[in-house]
Every structure is written in C-alpha cells, then in structure tokens.
N, C-alpha and C. Protein backbone atom coordinates (compact mmCIF):
# COMPACT_ATOMS: atom_id res chain seq x y z
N UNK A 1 104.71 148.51 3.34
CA UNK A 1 103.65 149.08 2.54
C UNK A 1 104.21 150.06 1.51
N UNK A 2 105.54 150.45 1.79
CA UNK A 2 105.73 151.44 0.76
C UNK A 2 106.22 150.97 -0.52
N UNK A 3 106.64 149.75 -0.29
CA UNK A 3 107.11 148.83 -1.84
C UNK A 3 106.16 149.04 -2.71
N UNK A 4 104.57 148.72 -1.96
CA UNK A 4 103.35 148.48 -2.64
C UNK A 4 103.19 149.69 -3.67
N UNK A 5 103.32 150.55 -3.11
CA UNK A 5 102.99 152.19 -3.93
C UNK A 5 103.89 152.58 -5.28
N UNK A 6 105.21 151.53 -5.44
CA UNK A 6 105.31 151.29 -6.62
C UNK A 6 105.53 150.32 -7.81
N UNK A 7 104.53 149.76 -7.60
CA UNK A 7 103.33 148.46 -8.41
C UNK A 7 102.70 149.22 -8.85
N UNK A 8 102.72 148.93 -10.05
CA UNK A 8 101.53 149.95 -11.12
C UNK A 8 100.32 148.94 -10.78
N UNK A 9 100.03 147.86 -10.86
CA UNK A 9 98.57 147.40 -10.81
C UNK A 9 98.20 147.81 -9.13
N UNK A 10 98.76 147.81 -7.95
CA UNK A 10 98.38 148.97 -6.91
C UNK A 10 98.06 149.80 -6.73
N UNK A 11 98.82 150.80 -7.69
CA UNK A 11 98.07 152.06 -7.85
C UNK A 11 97.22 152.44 -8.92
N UNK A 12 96.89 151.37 -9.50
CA UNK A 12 95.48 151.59 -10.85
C UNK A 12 94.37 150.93 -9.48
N UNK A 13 94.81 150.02 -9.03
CA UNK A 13 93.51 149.57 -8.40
C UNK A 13 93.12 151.10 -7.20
N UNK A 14 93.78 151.69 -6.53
CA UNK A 14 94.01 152.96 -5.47
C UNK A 14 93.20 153.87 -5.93
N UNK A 15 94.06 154.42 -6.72
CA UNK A 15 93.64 156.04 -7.65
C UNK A 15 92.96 155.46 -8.56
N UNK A 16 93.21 154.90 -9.65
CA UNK A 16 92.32 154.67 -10.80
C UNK A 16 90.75 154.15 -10.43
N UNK A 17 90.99 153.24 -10.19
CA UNK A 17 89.41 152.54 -9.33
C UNK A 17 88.80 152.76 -8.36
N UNK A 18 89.39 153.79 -7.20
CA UNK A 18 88.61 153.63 -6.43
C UNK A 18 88.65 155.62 -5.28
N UNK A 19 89.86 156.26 -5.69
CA UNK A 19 90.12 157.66 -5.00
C UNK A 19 89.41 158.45 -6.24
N UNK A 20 89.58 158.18 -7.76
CA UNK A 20 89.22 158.98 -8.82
C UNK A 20 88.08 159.15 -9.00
N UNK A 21 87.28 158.06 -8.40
CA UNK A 21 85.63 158.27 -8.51
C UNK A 21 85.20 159.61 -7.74
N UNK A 22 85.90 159.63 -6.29
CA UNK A 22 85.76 160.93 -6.10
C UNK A 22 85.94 162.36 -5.89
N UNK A 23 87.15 162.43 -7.02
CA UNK A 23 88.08 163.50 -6.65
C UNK A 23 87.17 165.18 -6.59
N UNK A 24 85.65 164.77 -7.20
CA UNK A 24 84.94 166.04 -7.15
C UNK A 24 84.48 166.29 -5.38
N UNK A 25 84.61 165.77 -5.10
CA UNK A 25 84.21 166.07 -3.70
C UNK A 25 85.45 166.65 -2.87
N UNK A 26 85.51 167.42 -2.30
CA UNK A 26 86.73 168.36 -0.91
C UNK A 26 87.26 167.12 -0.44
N UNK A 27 86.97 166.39 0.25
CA UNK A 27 87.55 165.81 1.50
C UNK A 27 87.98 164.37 0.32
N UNK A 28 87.89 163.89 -0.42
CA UNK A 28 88.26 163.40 -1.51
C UNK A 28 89.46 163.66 -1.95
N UNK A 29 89.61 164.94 -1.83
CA UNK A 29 90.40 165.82 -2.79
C UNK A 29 91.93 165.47 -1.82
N UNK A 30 91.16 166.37 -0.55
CA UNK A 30 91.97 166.53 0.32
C UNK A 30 92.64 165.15 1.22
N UNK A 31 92.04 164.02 1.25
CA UNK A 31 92.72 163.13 1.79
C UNK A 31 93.89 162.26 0.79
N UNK A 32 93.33 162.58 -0.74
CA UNK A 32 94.41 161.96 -1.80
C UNK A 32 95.70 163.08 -1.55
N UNK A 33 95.30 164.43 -1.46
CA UNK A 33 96.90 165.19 -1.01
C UNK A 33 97.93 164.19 -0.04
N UNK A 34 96.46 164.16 1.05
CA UNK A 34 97.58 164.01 2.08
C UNK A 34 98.01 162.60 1.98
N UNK A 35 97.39 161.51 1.73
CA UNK A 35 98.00 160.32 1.11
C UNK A 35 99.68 160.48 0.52
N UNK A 36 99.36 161.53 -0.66
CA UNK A 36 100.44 161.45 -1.64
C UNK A 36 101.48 162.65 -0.92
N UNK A 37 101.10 163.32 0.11
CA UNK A 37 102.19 163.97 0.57
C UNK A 37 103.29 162.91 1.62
N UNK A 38 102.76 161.88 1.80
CA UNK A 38 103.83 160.69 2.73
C UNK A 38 104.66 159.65 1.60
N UNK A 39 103.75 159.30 0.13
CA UNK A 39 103.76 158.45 -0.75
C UNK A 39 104.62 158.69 -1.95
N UNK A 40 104.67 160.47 -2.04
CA UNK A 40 105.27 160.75 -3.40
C UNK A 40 106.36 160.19 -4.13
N UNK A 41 107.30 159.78 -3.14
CA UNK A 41 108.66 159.49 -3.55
C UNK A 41 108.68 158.19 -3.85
N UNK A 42 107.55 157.21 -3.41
CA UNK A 42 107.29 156.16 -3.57
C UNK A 42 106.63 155.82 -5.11
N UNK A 43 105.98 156.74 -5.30
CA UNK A 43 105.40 156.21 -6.57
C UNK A 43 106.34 156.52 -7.66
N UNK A 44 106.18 156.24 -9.11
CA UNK A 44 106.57 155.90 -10.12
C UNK A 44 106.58 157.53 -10.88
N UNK A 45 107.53 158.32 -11.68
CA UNK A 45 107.51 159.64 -11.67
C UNK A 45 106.21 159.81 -12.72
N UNK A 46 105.92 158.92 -13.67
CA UNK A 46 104.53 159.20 -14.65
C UNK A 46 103.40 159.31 -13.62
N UNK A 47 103.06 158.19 -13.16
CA UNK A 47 102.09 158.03 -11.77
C UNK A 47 102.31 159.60 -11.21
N UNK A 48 103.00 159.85 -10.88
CA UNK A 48 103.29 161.13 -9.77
C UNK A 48 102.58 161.94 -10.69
N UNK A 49 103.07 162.54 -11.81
CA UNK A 49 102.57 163.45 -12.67
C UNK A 49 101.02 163.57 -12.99
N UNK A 50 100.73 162.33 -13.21
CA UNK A 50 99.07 162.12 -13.93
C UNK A 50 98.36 162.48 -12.43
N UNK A 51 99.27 161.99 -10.44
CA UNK A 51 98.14 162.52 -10.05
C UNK A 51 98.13 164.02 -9.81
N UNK A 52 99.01 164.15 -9.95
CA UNK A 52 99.43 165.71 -9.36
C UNK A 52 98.28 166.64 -11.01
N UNK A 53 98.53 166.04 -12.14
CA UNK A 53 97.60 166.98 -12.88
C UNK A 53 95.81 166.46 -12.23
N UNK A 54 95.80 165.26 -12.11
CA UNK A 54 94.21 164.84 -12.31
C UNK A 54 93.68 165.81 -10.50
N UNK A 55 94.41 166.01 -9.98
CA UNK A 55 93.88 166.25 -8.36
C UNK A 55 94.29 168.12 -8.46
N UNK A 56 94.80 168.15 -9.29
CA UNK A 56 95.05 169.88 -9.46
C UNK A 56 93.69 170.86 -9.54
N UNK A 57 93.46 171.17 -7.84
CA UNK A 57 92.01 171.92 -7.80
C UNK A 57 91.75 173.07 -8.54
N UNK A 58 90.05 173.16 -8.81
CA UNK A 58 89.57 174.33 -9.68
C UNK A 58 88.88 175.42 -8.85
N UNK A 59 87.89 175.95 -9.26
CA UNK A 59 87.64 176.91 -8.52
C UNK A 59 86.41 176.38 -8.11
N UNK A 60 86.02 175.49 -7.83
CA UNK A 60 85.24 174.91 -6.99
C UNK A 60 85.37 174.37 -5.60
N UNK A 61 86.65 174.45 -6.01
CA UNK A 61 87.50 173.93 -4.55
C UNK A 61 87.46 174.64 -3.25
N UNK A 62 87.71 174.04 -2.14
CA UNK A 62 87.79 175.36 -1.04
C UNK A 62 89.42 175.94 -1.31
N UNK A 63 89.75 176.62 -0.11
CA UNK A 63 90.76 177.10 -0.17
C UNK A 63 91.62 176.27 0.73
N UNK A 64 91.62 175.85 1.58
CA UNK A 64 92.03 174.51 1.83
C UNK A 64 92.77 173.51 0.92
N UNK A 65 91.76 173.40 0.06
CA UNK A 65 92.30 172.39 -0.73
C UNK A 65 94.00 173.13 -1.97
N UNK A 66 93.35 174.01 -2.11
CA UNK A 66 94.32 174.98 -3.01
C UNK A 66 95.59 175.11 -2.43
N UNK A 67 95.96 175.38 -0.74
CA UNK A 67 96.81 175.49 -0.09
C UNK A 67 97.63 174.30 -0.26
N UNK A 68 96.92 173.22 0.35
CA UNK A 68 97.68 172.03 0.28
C UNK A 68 98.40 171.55 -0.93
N UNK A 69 97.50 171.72 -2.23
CA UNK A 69 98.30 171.49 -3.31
C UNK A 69 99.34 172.29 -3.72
N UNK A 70 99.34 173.56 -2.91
CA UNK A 70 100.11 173.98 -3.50
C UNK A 70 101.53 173.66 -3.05
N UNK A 71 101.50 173.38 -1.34
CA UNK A 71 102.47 172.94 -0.70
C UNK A 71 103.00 171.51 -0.78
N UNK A 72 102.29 170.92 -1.26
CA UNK A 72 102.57 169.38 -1.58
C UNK A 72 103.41 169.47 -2.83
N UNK A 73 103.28 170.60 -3.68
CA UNK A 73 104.25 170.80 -5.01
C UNK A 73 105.42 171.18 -5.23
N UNK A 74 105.40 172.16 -3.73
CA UNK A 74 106.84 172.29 -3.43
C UNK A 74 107.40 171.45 -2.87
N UNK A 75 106.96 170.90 -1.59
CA UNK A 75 107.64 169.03 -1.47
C UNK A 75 107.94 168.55 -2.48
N UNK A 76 107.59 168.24 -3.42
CA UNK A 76 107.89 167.17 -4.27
C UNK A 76 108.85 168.12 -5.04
N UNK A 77 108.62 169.42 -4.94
CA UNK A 77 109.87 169.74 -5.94
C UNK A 77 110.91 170.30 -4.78
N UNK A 78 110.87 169.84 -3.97
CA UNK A 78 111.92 170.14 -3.23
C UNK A 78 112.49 168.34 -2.52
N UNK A 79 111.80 167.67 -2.78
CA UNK A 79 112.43 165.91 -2.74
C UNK A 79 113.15 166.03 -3.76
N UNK A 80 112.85 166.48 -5.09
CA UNK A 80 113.89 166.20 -6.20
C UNK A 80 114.64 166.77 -6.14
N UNK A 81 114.94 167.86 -5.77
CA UNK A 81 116.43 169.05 -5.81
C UNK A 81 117.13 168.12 -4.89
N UNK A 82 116.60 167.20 -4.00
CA UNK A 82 117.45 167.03 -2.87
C UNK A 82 117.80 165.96 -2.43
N UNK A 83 117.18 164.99 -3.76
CA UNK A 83 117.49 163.68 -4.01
C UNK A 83 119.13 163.51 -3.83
N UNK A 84 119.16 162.17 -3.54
CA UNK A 84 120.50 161.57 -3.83
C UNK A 84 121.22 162.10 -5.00
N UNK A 85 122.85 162.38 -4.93
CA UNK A 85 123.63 162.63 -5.56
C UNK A 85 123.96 161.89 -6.81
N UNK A 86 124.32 161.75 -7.80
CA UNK A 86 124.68 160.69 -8.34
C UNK A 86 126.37 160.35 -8.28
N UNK A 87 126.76 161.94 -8.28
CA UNK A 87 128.26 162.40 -8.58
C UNK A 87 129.10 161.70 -7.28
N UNK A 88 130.07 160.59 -7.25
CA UNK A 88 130.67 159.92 -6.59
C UNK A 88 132.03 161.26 -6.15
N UNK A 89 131.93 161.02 -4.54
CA UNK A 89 133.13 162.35 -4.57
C UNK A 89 134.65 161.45 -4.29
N UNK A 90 135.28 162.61 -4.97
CA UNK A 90 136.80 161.99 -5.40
C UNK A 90 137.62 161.50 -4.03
N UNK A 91 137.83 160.59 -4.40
CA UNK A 91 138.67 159.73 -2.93
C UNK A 91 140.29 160.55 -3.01
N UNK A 92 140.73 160.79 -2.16
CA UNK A 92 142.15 161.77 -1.81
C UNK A 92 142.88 160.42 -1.49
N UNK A 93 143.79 160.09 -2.33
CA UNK A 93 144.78 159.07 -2.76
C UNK A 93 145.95 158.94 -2.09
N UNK A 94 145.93 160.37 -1.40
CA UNK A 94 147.58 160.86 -1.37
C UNK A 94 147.31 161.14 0.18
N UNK A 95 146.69 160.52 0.94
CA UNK A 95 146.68 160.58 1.93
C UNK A 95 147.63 160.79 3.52
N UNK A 96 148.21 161.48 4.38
CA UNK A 96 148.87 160.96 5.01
C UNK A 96 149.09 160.18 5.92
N UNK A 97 147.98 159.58 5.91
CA UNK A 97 147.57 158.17 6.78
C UNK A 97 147.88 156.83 6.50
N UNK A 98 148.23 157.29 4.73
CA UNK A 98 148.51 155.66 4.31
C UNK A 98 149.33 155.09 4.98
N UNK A 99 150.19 155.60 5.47
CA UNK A 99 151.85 155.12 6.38
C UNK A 99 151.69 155.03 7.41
N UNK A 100 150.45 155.24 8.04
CA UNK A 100 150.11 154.75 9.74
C UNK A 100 149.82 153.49 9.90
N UNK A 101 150.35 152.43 10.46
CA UNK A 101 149.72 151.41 10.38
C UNK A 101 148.75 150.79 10.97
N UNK A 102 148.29 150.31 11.02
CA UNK A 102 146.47 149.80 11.51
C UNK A 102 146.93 148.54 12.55
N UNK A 103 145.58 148.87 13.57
CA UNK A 103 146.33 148.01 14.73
C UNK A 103 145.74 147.01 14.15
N UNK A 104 146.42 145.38 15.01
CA UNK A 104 145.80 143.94 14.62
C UNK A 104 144.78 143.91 15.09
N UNK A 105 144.28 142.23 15.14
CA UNK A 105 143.04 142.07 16.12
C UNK A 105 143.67 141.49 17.23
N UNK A 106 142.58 142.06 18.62
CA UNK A 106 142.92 141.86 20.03
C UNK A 106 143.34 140.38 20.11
N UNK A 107 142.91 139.83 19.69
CA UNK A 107 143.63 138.20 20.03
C UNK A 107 144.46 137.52 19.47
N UNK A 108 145.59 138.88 18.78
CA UNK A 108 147.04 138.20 18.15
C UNK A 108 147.78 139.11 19.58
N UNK A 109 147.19 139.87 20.33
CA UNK A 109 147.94 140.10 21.79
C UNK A 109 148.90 139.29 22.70
C-alpha cells in the first residue's frame, strides 16, 4: 500500500476528492494528520507541501488539532535531516588485511 501513496492520480482521488471536502470539520482534520503522519515519506515532496499548507489549522480548530500539526512538522522535518546520506564514505585502500588470505570453500577440503 505504500507504493500507492506515490501515484499522483491516488492521491488526487484521497485528498483531492474525497479528505478535502472535509477538512473544516476536527476529526477530518485530525484523521488526515494522522494518515499523513505514517504516509509522509511516501508521498511526493509537492503533494507533501500542498497538504501540509491546505490542513494547516486556524483558529477554529481545537487544540488538539494544533498540537498534532505541529508535531507532525517536526517529523517530517526531522525525516529529512535524517534521510539517507548521499555522500559515499571513502573505502581505506591501504588496508592491512589485504595480505591475509581468505579461506576456500569447505569442499576443496
């Protein structure tokens, strides 16, 4: 299921068609958090952005809802600090192992 979450026509049919109708309502609000607090890394980084602005509570909101977003923002900005590396680390060439030699396989015994 998590492939699915990044298919853009998946998540237009999800959020666009069918969570956005009710993002004015609390428990609306609050079950798209928690959706996207398991999903984030899954979706597409524009997708991520548009929901994180469109679900960004007002003051209509409870406080509940305010909490969660706010902690769901540091997840996600704490998935990216902590994403995969890109920087390949330097292989030590000069090893003193190169000159050990490696046993055969058991059935040249």
């Amino acid at each position: 299921m998590a492939e699915e979450f990044s298919a853009e026509d998946f998540c237009t049919t999800l959020f666009d068609e069918f969570l956005f109708v009710g993002l004015t309502r609390d428990n609306v609000t609050r079950h798209m958090l928690k959706l996207l607090w398991y999903v984030h890394n899954k979706l597409p980084p524009g997708r991520l952005a548009t929901l994180m602005k469109a679900i960004q509570p007002t003051t209509g909101h409870n406080e509940t809802v305010h909490k969660l977003y706010e902690t769901l923002q540091e997840r996600i900005g704490t998935t990216i600090h902590e994403g995969p590396i890109s920087e390949q680390q330097e292989v030590d060439f000069d090893s003193p192992l190169k000159s050990v030699p490696t046993p055969g396989p058991a059935y040249m015994q």
